[in-house]
Protein backbone atom coordinates (compact mmCIF):
# COMPACT_ATOMS: atom_id res chain seq x y z
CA UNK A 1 -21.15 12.42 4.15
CA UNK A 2 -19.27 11.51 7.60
CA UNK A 3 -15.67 12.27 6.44
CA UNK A 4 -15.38 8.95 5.64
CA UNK A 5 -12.39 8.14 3.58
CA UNK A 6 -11.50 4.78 1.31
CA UNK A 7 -7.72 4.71 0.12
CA UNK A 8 -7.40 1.33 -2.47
CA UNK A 9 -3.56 0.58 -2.25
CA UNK A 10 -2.23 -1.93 -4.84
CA UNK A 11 -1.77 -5.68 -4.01
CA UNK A 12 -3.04 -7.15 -0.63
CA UNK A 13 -0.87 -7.20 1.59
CA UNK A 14 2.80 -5.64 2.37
CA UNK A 15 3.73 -2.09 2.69
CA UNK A 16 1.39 -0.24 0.82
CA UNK A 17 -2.01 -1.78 1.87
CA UNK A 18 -0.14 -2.85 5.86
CA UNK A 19 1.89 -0.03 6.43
CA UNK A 20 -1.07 2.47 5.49
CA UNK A 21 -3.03 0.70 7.88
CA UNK A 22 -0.56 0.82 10.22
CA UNK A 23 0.28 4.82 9.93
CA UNK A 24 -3.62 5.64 9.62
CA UNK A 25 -4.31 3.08 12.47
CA UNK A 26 -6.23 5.73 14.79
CA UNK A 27 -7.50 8.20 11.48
CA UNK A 28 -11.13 7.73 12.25
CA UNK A 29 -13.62 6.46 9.45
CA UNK A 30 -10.56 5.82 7.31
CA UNK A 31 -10.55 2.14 5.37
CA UNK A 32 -7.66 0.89 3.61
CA UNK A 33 -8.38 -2.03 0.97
CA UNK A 34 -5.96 -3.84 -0.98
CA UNK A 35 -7.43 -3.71 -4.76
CA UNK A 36 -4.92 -6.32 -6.56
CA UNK A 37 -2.53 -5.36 -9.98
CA UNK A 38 -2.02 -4.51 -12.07
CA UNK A 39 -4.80 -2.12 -12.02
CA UNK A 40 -6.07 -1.92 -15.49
CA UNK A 41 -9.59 -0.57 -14.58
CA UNK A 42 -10.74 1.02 -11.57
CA UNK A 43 -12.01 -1.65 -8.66
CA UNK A 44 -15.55 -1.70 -8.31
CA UNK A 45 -15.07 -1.97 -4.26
CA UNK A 46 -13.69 2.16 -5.11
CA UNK A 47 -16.56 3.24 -7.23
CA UNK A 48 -19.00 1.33 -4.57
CA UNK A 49 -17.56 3.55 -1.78
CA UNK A 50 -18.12 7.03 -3.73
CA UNK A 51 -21.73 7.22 -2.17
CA UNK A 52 -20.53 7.58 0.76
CA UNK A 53 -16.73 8.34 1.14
CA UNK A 54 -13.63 10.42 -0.51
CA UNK A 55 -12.20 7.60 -2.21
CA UNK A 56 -8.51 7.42 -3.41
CA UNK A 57 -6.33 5.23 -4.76
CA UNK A 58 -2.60 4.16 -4.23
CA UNK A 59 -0.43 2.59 -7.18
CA UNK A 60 3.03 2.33 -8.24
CA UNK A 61 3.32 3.77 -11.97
CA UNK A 62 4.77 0.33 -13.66
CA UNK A 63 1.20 -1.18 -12.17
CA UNK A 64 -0.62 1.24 -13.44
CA UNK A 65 -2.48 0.29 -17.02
CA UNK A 66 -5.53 2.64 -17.21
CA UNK A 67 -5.62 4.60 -20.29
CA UNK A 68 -8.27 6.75 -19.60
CA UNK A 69 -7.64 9.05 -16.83
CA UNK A 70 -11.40 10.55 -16.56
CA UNK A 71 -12.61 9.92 -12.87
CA UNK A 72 -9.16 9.99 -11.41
CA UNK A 73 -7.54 13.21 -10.31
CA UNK A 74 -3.61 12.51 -9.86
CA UNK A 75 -3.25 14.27 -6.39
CA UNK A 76 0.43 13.68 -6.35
CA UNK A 77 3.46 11.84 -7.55
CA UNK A 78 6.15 10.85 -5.03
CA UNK A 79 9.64 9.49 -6.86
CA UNK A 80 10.93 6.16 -5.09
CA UNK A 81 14.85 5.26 -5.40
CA UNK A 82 16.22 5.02 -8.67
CA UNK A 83 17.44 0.99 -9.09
CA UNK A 84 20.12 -0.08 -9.96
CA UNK A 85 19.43 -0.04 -13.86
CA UNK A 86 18.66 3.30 -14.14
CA UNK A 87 15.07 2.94 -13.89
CA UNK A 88 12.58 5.30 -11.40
CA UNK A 89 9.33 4.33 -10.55
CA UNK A 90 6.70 6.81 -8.93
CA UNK A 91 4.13 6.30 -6.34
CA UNK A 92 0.98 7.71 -7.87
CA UNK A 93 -1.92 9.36 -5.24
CA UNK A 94 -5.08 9.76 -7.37
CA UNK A 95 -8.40 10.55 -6.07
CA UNK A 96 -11.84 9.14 -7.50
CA UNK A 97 -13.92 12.07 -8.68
CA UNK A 98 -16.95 9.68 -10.03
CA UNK A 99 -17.27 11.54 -12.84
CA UNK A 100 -16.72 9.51 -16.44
């Protein structure tokens, strides 16, 4: 493996998938791809890159519908401002492991 690194953020454009391209703009072999959401099973474009990459994925908690958490390891959680109504979402950092 090259170091080669494959972050899916959810949705396809707007700060998660553009503003991680912009921050990692000269991280070299780093791809960012926006996957869609809700994210209910893992994109296929993530478990395609495992060959050949560290693969991780980006998601806000309320998108987040997988049940089964085998072949993700949650790297971290990062809190995001509590709204108005009370509620706090979290910005989940997982990593593909491949293994099911």
């Amino acid at each position: 493996m090259d170091n080669k690194v494959l972050v899916g953020t959810e949705g396809y454009f707007g700060t998660l998938p553009d503003g991680l391209q912009i921050y990692l703009e000269k991280a070299p072999n780093t791809t960012v791809v926006g996957v869609g959401y809700p994210i209910s099973e893992i994109p296929q474009k993530l478990t395609d890159g495992l060959g050949d990459s560290r693969v991780f994925l980006l998601v806000n908690d309320s998108r987040f519908r997988i049940e089964s958490k085998e072949g993700l390891k949650l790297i971290s959680s990062y809190p995001k401002a509590t709204q108005l109504s009370g509620v706090q979402e979290n910005l989940l950092f997982f990593e593909l492991t491949g293994k099911e």
